[in-house]
Protein backbone atom coordinates (compact mmCIF):
# COMPACT_ATOMS: atom_id res chain seq x y z
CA UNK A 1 61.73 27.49 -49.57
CA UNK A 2 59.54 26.24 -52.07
CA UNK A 3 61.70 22.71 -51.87
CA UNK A 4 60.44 22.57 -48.16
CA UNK A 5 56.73 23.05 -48.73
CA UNK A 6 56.90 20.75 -51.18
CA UNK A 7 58.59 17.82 -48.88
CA UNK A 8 56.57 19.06 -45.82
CA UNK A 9 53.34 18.56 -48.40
CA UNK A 10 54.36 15.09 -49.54
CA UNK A 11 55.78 14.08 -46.24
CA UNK A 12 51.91 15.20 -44.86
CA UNK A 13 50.34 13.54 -47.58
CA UNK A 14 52.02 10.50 -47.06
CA UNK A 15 50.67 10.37 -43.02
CA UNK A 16 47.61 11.19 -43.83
CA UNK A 17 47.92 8.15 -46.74
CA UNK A 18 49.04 5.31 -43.68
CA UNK A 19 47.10 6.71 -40.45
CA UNK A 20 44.00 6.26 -42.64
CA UNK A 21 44.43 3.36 -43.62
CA UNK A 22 45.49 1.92 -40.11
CA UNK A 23 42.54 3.60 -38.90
CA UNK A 24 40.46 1.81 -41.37
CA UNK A 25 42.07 -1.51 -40.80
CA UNK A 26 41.22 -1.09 -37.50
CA UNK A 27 37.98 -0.28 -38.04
CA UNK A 28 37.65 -3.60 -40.33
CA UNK A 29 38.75 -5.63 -37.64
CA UNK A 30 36.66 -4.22 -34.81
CA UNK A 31 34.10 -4.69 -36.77
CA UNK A 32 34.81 -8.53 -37.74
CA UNK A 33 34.68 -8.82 -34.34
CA UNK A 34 32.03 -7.72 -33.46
CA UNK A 35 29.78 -9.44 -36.43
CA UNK A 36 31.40 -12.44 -35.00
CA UNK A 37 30.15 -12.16 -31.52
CA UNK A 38 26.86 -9.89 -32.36
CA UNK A 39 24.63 -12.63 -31.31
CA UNK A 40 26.71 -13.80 -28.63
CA UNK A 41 26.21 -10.30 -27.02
CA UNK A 42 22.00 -10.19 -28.04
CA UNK A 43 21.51 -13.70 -25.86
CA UNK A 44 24.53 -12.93 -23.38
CA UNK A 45 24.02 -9.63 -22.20
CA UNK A 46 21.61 -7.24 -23.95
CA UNK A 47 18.79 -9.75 -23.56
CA UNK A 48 19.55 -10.61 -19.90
CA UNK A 49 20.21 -6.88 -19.01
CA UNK A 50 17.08 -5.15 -20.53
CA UNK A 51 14.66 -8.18 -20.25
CA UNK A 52 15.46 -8.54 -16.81
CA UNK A 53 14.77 -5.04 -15.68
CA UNK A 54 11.44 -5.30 -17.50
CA UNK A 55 10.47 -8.81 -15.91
CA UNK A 56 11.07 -7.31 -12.63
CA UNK A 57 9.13 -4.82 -12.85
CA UNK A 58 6.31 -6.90 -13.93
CA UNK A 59 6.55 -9.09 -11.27
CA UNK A 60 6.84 -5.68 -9.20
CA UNK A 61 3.54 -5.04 -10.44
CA UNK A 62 1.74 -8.54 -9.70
CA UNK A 63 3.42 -9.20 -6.31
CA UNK A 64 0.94 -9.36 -2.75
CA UNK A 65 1.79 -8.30 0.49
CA UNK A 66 1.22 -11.36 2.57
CA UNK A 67 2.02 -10.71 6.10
CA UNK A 68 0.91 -11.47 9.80
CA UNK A 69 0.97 -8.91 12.53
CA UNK A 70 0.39 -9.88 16.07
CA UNK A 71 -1.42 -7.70 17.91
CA UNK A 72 -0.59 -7.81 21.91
CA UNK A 73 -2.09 -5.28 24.20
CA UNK A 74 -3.85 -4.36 27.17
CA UNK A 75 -6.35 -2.76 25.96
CA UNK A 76 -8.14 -0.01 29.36
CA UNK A 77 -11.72 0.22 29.80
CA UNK A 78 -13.39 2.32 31.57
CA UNK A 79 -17.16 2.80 31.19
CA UNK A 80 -20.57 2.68 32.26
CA UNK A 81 -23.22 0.07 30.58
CA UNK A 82 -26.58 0.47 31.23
CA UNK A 83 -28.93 -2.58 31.48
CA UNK A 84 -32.14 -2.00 31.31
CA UNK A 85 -34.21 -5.30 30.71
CA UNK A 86 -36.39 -8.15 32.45
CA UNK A 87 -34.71 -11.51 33.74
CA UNK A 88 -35.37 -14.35 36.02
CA UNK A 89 -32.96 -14.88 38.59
CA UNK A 90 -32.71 -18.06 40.60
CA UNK A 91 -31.93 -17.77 44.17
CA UNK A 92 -29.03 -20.01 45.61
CA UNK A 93 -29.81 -19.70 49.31
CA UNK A 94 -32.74 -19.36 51.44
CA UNK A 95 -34.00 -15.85 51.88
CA UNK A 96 -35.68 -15.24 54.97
CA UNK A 97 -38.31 -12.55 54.86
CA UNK A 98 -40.44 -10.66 57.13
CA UNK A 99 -43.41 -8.97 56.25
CA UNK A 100 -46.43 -7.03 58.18
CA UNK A 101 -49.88 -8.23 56.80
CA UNK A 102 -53.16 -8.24 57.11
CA UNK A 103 -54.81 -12.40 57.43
CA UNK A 104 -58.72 -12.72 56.90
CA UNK A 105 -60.09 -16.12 58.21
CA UNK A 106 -63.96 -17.32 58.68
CA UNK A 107 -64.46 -15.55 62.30
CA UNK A 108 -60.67 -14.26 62.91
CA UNK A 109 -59.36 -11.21 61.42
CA UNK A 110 -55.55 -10.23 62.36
CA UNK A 111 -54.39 -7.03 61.24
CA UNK A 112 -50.61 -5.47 61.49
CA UNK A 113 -49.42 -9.19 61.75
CA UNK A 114 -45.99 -10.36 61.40
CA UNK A 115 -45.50 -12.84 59.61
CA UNK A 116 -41.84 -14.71 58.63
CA UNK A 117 -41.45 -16.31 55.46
CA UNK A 118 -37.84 -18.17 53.96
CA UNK A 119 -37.64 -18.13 49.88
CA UNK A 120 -35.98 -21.65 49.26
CA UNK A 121 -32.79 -22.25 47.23
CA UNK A 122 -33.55 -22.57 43.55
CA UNK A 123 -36.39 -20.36 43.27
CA UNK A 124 -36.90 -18.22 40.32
CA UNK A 125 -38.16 -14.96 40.56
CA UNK A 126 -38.35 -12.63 37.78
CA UNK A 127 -37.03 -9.51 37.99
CA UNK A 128 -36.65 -5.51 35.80
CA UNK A 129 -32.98 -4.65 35.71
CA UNK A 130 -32.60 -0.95 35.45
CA UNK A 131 -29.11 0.10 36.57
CA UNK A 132 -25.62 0.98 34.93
CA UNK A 133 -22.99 -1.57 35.17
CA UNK A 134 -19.52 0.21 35.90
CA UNK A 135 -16.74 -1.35 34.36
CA UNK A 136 -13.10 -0.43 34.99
CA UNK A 137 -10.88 -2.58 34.29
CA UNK A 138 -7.82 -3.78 31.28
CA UNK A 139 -8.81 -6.33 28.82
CA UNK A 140 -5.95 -8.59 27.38
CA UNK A 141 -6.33 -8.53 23.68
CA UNK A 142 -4.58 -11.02 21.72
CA UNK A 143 -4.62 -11.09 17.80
CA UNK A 144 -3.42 -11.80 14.78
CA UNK A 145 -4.01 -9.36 12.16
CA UNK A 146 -3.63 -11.05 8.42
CA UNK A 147 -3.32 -8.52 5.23
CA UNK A 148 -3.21 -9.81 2.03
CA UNK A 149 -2.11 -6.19 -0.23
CA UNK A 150 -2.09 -7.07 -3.77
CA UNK A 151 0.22 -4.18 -5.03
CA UNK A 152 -1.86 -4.07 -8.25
CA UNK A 153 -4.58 -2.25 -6.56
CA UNK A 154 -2.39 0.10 -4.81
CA UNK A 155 -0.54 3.60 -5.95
CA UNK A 156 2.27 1.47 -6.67
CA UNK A 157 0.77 -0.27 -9.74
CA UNK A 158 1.56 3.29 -11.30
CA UNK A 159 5.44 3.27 -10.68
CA UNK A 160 5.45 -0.15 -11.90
CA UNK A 161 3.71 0.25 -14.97
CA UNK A 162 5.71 3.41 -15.65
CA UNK A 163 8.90 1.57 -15.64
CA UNK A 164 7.63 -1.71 -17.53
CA UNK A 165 6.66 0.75 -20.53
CA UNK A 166 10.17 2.13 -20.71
CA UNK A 167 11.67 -1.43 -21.08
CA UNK A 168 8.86 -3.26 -22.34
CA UNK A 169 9.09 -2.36 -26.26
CA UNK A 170 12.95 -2.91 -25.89
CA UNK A 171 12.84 -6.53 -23.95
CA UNK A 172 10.17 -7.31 -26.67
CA UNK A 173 12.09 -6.17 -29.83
CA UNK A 174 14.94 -7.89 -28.73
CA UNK A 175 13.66 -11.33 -28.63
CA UNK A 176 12.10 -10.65 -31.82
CA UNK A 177 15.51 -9.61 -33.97
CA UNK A 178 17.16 -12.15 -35.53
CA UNK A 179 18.67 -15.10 -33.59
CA UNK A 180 21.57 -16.00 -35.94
CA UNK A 181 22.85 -14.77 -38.97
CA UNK A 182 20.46 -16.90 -41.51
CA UNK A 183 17.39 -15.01 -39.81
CA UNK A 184 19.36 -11.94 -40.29
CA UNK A 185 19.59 -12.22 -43.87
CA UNK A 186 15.66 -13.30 -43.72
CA UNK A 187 15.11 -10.21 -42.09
CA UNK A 188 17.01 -7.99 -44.40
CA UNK A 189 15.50 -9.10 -47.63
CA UNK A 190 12.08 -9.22 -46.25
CA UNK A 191 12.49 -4.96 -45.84
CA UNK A 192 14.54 -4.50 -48.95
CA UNK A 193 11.21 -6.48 -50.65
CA UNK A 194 9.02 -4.15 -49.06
CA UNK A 195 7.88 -5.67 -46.40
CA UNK A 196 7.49 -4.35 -42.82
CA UNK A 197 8.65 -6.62 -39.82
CA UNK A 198 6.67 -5.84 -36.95
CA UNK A 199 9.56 -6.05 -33.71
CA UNK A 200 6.70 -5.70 -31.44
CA UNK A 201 4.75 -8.59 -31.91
CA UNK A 202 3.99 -11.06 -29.10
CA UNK A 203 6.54 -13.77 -28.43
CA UNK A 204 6.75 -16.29 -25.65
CA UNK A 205 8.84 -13.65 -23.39
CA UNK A 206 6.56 -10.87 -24.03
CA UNK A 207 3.30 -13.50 -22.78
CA UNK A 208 5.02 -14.58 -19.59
CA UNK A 209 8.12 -11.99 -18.68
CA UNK A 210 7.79 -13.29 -14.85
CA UNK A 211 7.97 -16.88 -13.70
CA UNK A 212 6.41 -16.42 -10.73
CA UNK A 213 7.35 -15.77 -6.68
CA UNK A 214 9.51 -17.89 -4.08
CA UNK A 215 6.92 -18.12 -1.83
CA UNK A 216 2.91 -17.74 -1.93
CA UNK A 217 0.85 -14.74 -1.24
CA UNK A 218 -2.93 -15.27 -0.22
CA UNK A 219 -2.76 -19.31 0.29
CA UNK A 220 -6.05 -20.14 2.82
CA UNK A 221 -6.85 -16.58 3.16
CA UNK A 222 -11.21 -16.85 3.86
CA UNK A 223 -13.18 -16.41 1.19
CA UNK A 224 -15.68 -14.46 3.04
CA UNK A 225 -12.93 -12.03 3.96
CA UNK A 226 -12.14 -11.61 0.55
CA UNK A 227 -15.29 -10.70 -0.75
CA UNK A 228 -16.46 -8.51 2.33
CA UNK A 229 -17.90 -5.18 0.74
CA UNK A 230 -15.10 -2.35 1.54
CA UNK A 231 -16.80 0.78 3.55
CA UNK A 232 -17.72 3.25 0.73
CA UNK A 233 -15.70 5.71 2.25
CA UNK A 234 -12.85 3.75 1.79
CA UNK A 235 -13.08 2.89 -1.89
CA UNK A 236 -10.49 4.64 -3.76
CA UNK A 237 -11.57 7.04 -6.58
CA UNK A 238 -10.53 7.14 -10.39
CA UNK A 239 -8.41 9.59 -10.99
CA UNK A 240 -7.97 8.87 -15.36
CA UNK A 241 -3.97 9.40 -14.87
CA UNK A 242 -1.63 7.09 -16.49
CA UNK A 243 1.79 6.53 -17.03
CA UNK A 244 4.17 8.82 -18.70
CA UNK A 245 5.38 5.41 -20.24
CA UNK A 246 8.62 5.62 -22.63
CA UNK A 247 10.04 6.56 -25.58
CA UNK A 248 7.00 7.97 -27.32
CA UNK A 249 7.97 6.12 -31.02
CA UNK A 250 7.86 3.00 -29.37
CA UNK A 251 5.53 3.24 -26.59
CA UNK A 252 2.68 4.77 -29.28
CA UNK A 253 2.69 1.28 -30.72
CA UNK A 254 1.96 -0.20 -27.40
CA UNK A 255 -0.64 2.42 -26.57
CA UNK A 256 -2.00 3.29 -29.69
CA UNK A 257 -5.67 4.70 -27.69
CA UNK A 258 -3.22 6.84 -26.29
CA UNK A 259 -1.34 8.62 -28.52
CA UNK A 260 -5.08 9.39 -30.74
CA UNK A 261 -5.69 11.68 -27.83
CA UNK A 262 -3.04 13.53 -27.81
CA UNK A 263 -0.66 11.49 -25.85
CA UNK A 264 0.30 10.87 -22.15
CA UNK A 265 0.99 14.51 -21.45
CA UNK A 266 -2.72 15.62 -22.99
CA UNK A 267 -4.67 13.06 -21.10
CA UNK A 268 -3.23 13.38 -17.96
CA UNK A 269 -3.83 17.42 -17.92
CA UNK A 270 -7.56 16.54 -18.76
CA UNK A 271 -7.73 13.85 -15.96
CA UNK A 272 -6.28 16.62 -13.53
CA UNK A 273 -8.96 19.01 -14.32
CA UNK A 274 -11.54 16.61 -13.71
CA UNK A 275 -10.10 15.04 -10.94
CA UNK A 276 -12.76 13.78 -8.50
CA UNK A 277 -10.60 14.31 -5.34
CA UNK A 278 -8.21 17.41 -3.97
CA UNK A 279 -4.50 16.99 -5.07
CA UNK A 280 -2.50 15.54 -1.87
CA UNK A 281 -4.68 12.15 -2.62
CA UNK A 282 -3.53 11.43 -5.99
CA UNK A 283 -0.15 13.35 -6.64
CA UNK A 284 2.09 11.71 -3.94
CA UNK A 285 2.29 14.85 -1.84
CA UNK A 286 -0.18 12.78 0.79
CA UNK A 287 2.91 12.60 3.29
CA UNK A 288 3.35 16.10 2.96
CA UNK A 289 -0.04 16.82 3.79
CA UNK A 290 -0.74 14.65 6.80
CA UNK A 291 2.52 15.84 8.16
CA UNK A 292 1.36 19.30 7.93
CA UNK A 293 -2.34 18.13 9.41
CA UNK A 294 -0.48 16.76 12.49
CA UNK A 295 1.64 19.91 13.00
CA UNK A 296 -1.66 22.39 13.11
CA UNK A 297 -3.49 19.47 15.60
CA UNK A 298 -2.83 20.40 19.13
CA UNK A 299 -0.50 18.50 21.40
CA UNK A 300 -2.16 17.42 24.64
CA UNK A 301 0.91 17.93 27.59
CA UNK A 302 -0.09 16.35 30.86
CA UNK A 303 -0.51 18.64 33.68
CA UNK A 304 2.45 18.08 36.28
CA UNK A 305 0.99 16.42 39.80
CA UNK A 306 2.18 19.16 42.45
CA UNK A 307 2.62 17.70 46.14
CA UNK A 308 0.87 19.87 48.80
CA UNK A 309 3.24 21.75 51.08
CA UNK A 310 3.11 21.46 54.90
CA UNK A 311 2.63 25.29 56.51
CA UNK A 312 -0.66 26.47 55.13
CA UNK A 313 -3.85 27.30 57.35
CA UNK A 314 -5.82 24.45 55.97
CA UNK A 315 -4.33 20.96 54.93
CA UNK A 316 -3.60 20.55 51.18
CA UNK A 317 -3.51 24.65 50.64
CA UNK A 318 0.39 24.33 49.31
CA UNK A 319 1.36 26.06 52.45
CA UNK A 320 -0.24 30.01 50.36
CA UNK A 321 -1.98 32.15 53.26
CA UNK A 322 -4.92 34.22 51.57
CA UNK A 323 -4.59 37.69 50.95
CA UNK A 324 -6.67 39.28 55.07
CA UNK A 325 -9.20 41.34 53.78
CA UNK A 326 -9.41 44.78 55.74
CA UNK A 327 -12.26 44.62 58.05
């Protein structure tokens, strides 16, 4: 018995002896391989991937809306204008009048006399207008409505910041590590010295992450358009709430003024507090709200034309005979 733990001991001993070490040959390798193609994967795939989600989101966050919307409609009018002002009027045609007046001459005195009088063509007379002008008719209207949106000063500028701080200290790290194995070996001794690398520094991505559009946004748009005051009413308020942003190690070294009061969490639960406006305006739930404004409104149902029925004592009576009252 004892023979057989003993072999069964050494046998184990002896797997345990090879498996590690073809695990650990295998381990060697893998990693050969991959300090071989480390760089190749930085500029092939992990810079691509990660700065491309963050340079479309900044390009998400400076795009326009740029569109045209035509506008055709006949529009119904139906009201009543009143004028109420003097004017000269110019006759076209002869006006032939007839009066009854009194004519004083040295010894002849006519009283009650007729007398017939024509107004010529092109006389102007003036005139007070005081009368409503009627006016039912359908007026074609033909537009074209242009709106230039810059998405920067919309709600969306939010979502798109949001997602460029998730990415942003990544895509910028990454083009700041070292680009080949001689600036790896820079990099190392420079923090075994002491020193402290700073991955987050501005580099040429970082400065411009978007090249720009496909097509242009704003070209010839009037200048007196774009600097018409907006309607106070329609000035959007200040609400103080920003992005959640990121991972908080990184994104505290992008938003340093942040994180000194308290983080994203603290100041957007002060900004809350002293929000200016009710909730539905500035925590997305807008949709929900108007939805539920337009339920409560009421709903105007035409009343149903009936057609009178023959039968009735008087005409139009839907043929229904009053109730005879007893005498």
């Amino acid at each position: 018995m004892r023979k057989f733990l003993r072999f069964m001991g050494r046998s184990f001993w002896r797997f345990m002896v090879i498996f590690s070490f073809i695990v650990n040959l295998v381990l060697v390798v893998v990693v050969l391989i991959l300090a071989a193609t480390l760089f190749d994967i930085k500029h092939n795939i992990a810079e691509p991937l990660v700065g491309g989600l963050y340079s479309a989101f900044v390009g998400l966050e400076d795009a326009t809306i740029d569109w045209t919307i035509p506008v055709r409609a006949d529009v119904p009018v139906n009201l009543d204008i009143p004028i109420n002002q003097n004017t000269v009027v110019t006759l076209t045609e002869a006006v032939p009048l007839t009066v009854v007046a009194q004519i004083q001459a040295p010894s002849l005195t006519l009283s009650n006399a007729r007398v017939s009088l024509s107004l010529p063509v092109g006389l102007q007379l003036p005139v007070a207008l005081n009368l409503p002008v009627t006016v039912d008719d359908t007026l074609p209207v033909s537009l074209d409505v242009r709106a230039v949106i810059p998405l920067k000063e919309t709600q969306l500028y939010d979502v798109a910041r949001s997602l460029q701080l998730m990415f942003e200290p990544l895509a910028v790290a990454l083009y700041n590590l070292p680009q080949n194995w001689g600036e790896a070996f820079a990099l190392a001794g420079d923090v075994l010295s002491g020193g402290q690398p700073n991955l987050l520094a501005q580099n040429a991505f970082s400065l411009r992450p978007w090249p720009g559009f496909s097509r242009t946004a704003g070209l010839n748009y009037p200048l007196d358009l774009l600097t018409a005051p907006v309607p106070p009413d329609n000035v959007p308020l200040d609400t103080g709430i920003i992005p959640a942003g990121g991972i908080p190690l990184l994104d505290e070294a992008l938003r340093p003024q942040v994180y000194t009061q308290g983080g994203p969490g603290m100041v957007n639960a002060t900004a809350e507090f002293a929000s200016p406006a009710q909730a539905p305006f500035w925590d997305g739930s807008y949709a929900d709200y108007r939805a539920g404004i337009l339920t409560q409104a009421p709903q105007w149902t035409p009343t149903p034309e009936i057609t009178p029925l023959p039968g009735g004592e008087n005409p139009g009576d839907l043929g229904i005979i009053p109730t005879p009252t007893s005498p």
